[in-house]
C-alpha atoms as a PDB file:
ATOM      1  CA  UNK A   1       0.000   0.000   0.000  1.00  0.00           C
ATOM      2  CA  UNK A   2       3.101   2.307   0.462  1.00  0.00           C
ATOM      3  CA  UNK A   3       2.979   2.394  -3.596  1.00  0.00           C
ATOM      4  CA  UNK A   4      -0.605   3.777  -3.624  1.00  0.00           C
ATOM      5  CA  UNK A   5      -0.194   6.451  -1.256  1.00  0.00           C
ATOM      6  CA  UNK A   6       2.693   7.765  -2.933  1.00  0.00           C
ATOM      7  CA  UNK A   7       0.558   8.022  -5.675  1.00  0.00           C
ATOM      8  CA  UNK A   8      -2.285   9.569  -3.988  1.00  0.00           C
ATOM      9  CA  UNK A   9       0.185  11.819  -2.275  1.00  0.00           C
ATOM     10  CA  UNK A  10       1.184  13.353  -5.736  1.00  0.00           C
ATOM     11  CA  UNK A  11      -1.808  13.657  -7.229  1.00  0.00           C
ATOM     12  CA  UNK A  12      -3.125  15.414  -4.347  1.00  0.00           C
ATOM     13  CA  UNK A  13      -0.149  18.121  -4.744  1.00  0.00           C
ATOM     14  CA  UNK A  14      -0.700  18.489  -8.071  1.00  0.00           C
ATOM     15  CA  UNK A  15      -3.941  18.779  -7.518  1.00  0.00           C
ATOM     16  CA  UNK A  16      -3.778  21.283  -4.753  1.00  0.00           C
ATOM     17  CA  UNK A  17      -0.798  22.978  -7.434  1.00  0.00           C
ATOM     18  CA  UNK A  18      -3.440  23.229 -10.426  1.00  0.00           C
ATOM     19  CA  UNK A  19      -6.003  24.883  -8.191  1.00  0.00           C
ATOM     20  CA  UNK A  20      -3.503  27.476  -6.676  1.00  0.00           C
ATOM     21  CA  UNK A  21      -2.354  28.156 -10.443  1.00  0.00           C
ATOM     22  CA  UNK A  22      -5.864  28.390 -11.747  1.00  0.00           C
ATOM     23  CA  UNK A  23      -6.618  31.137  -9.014  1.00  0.00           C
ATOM     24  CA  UNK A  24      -3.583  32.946  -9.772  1.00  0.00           C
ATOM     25  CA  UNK A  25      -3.993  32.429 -13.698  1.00  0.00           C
ATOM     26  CA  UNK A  26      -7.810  33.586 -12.899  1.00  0.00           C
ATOM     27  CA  UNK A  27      -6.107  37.163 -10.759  1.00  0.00           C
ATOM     28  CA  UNK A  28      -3.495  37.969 -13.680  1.00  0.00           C
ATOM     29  CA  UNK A  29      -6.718  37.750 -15.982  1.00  0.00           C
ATOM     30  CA  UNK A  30      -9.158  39.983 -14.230  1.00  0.00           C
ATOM     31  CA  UNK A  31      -6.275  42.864 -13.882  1.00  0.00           C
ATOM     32  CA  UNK A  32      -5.590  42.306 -17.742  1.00  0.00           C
ATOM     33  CA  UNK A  33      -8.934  42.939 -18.433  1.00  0.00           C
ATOM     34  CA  UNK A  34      -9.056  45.723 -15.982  1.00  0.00           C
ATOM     35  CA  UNK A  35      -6.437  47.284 -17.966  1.00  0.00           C
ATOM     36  CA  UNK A  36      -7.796  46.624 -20.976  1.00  0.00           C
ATOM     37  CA  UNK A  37     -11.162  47.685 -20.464  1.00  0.00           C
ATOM     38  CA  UNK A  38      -9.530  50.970 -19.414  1.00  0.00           C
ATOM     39  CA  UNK A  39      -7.392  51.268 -23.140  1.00  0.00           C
ATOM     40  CA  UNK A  40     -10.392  50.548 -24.642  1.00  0.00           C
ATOM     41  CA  UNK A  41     -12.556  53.743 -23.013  1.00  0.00           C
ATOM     42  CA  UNK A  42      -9.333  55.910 -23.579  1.00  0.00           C
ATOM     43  CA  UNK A  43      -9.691  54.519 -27.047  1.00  0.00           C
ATOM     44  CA  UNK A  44     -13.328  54.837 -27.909  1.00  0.00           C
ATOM     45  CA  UNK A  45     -13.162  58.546 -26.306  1.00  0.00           C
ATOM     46  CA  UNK A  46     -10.273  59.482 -28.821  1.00  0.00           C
ATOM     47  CA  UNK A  47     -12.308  57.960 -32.106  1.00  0.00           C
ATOM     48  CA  UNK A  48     -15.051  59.848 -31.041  1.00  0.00           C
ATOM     49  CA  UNK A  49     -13.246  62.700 -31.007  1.00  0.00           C
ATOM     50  CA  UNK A  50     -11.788  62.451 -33.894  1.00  0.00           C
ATOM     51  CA  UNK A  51     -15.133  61.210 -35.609  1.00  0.00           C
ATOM     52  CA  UNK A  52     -16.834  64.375 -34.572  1.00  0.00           C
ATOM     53  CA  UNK A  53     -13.418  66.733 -36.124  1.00  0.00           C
ATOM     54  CA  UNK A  54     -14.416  64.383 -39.006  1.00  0.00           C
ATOM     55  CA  UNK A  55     -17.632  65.255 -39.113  1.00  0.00           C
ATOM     56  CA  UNK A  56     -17.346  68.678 -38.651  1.00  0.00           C
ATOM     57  CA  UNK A  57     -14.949  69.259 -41.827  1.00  0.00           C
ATOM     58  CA  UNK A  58     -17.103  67.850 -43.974  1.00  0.00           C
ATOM     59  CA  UNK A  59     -19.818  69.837 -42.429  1.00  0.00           C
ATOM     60  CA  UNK A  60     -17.961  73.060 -42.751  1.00  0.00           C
ATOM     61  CA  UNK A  61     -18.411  73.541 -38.919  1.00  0.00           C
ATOM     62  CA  UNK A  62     -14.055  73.765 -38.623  1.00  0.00           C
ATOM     63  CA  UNK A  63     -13.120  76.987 -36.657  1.00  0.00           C
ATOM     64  CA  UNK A  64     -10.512  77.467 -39.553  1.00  0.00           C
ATOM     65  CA  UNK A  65     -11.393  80.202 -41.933  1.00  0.00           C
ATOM     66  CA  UNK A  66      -9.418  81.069 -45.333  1.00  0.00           C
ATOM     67  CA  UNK A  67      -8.729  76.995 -45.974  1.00  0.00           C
ATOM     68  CA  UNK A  68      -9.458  77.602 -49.176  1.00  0.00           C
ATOM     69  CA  UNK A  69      -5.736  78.726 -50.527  1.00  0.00           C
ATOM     70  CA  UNK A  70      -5.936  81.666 -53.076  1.00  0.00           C
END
């Protein structure tokens, strides 16, 4: 029986191994979206930004005057 338990013994360790990994693979994940989800705002603000400038050219709405040249 000495066998078995040794074999129980490291399957229980890597058991106990996988779940302490899966909790720390599960932290690292939730910051990296955190992060992420923060880019993505900064992102989405600057398009829209630059959507409306966009926009507003083609509108004729720009503040500059005399774009014309001559």
């Amino acid at each position: 029986m000495g066998l078995m338990d040794t074999i129980k013994g490291w399957f229980g360790k890597a058991k106990d191994v996988a779940g302490d990994v899966g909790e720390t693979i599960g932290d690292v994940a939730e910051k990296a979206g955190d992060v992420a989800g923060d880019a993505f705002e900064a992102v989405k603000d600057k398009a829209e930004d630059v959507v409306d400038t966009v926009k507003d050219k083609f509108d004729g709405d720009d503040d500059e005057e005399g774009s014309g040249g001559a």
